[in-house]
Every structure is written in structure tokens, then in C-alpha cells.
Protein backbone atom coordinates (compact mmCIF):
# COMPACT_ATOMS: atom_id res chain seq x y z
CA UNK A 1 128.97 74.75 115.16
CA UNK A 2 125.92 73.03 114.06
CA UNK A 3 123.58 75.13 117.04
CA UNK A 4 125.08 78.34 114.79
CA UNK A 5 124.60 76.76 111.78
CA UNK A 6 120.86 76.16 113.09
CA UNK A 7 120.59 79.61 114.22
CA UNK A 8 121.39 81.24 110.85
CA UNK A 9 119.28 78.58 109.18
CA UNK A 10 116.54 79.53 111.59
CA UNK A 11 116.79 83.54 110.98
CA UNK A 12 117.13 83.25 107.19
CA UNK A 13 113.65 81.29 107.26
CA UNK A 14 111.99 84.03 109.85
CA UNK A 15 113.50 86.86 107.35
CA UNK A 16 112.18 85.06 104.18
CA UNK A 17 108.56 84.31 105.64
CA UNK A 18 108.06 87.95 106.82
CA UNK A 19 108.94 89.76 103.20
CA UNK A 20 106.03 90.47 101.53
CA UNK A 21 105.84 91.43 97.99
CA UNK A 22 105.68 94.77 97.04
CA UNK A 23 103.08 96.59 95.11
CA UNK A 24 103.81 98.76 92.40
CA UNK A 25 100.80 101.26 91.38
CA UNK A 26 101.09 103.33 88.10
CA UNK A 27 99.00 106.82 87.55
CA UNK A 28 99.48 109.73 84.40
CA UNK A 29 102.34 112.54 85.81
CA UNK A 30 99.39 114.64 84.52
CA UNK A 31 95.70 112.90 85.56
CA UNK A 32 93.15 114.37 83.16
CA UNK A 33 90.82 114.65 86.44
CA UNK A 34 92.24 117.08 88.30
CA UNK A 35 89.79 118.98 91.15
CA UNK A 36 90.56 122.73 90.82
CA UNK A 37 89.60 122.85 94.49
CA UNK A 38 88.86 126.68 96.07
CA UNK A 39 88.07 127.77 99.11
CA UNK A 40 85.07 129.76 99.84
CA UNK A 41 82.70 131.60 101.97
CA UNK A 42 79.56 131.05 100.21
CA UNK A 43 78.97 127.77 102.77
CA UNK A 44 77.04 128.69 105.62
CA UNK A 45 76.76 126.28 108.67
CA UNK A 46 75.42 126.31 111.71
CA UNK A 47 77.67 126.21 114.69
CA UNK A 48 76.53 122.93 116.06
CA UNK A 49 77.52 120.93 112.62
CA UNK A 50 80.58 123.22 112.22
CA UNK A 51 82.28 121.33 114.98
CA UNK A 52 81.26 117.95 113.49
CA UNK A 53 81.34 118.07 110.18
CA UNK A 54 83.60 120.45 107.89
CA UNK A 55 83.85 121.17 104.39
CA UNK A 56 87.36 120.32 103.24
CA UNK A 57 87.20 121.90 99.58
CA UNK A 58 84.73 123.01 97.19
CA UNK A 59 85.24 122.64 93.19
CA UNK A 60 83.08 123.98 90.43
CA UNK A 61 83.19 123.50 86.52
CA UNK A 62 80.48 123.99 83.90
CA UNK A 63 78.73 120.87 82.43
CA UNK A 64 78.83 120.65 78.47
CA UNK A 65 75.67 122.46 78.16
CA UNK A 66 76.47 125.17 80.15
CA UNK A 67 75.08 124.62 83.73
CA UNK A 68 77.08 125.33 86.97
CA UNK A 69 77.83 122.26 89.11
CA UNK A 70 78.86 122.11 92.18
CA UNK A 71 80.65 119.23 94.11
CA UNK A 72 81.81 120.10 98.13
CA UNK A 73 83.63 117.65 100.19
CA UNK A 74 82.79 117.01 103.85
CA UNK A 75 84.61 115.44 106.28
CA UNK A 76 82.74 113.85 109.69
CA UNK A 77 85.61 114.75 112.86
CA UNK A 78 83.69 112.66 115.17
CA UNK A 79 83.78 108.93 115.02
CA UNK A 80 80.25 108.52 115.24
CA UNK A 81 78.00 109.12 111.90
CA UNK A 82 75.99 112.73 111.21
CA UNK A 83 73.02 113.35 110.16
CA UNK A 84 72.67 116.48 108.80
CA UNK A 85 70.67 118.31 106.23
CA UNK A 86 71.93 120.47 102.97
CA UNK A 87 70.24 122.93 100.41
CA UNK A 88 72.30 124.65 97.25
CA UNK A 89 71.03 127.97 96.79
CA UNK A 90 71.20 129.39 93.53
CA UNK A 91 71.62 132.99 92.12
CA UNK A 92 71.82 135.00 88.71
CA UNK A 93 75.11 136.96 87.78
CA UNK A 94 73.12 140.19 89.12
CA UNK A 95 72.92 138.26 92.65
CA UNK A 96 69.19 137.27 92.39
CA UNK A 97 68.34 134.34 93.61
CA UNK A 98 66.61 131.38 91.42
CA UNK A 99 64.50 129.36 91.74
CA UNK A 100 63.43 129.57 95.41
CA UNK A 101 60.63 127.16 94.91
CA UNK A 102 62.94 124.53 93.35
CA UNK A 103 65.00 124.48 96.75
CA UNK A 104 64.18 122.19 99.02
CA UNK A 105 66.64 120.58 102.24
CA UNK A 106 68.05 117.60 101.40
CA UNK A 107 68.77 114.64 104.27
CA UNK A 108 72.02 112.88 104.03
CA UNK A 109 74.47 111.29 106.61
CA UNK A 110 78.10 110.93 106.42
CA UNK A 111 80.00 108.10 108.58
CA UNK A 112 82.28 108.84 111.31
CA UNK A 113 85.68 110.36 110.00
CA UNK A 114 84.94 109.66 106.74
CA UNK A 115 84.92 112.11 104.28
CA UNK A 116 81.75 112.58 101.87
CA UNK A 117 81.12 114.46 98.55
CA UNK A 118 77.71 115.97 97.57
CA UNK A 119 76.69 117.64 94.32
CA UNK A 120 74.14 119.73 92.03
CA UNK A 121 73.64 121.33 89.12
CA UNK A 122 72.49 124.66 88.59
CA UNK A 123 68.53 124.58 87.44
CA UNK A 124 69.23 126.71 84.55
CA UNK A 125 71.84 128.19 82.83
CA UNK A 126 71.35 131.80 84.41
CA UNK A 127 72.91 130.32 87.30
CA UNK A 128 76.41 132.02 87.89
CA UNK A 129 77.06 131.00 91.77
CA UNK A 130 75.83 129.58 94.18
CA UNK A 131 75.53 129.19 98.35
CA UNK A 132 75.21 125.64 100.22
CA UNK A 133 73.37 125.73 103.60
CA UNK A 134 74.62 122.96 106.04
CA UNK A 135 72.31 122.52 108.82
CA UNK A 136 72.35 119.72 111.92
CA UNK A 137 70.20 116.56 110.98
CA UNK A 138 67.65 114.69 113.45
């Protein structure tokens, strides 16, 4: 009786000691921040990066003074980081591009299987869309 009595005694302790407290999180039914994600053709890759690095969604809005802005998300497959290089391309509502000078590659790395935003704003408000050129880092 008492090795039973032990046993119980020994079990209720092991069940006790391995509960852990839950967590409770709380967030709005309707967040206020909600990405109106789209996908889109307007990112151009090369083939290389492609298989390394993807864009998982794109989102756009207009900033309060009227400028496009642009935010894509990448995500790394490999487990090792990328380097890689980006440049936003921006163009009119006719199609013509702007700002050609003001375009320059931008180096940026992104960790392995992570996932990574990057951003810009139109240079002027004649901007009406946009294309992002990915392109493999050294």
C-alpha cells in the first residue's frame, strides 16, 4: 500500500513540475495595420537569386502627401545568408520612366530562411508604379 501510495505521490509531483503556465496574447478582431498584399509581375530577378531568395508579397499604399511606396517581402530558402543587390524603378502613369539618374543598386543581405522587407518611396508624385530589379550580390 504505501509503495502505491508513493507511486501516485511520485506521478502527481512529475505532472505538477512539467505544467507550465499558459500565455494568453490579445490583438483587435480588426488590426488597423492590415498589408493589402498583391501579387505581381513587375519584380524581375535573375534566375540565380530566384532559387535563393523569393519575394513572398508585395504591398503598396500612398504616403499622406501623395507619393507611392513600396514595401516587398523576401524570403532567403537557403540556410545560409544572401547577398544580393536591389533597384526600384520608377515610371509615370503614361509608362515613362523617372528619374533614371536617381536609380542607383542598392546592397543588402538577408539571413538564411529568414524573411526580409525592403522599401521606397516614389521620388515624386508623378510616380504611378513601379518595377524592383533583384539581382545576385558578391
Amino acid at each position: 500500500m504505501r509503495t502505491k501510495l508513493a507511486a501516485i505521490f511520485g506521478l502527481a509531483l512529475a505532472v505538477a513540475g512539467c505544467h507550465s503556465p499558459s500565455v494568453n496574447t490579445v490583438q483587435n478582431a480588426q488590426p488597423t495595420g492590415q498589408r493589402s498584399m498583391i501579387s505581381d509581375s513587375r519584380v524581375v530577378s535573375d534566375t540565380t537569386l530566384d532559387r535563393r531568395v523569393g519575394v513572398v508579397g508585395l504591398n503598396t499604399a500612398m504616403t499622406a502627401g501623395g507619393f507611392l511606396k513600396v514595401q516587398v517581402e523576401l524570403l532567403n530558402r537557403t540556410r545560409s545568408p544572401q547577398n544580393f543587390n536591389y533597384q526600384f524603378q520608377w515610371f509615370d502613369v503614361n509608362g515613362m520612366q523617372i528619374g533614371v539618374s536617381q536609380t542607383a543598386m542598392v546592397g543588402d543581405e538577408i539571413d538564411g530562411a529568414e524573411s526580409k522587407f525592403i522599401s521606397a518611396i516614389a521620388p515624386t508624385e508623378a510616380a504611378k508604379d513601379f518595377r524592383l530589379k533583384l539581382l545576385l550580390g558578391q
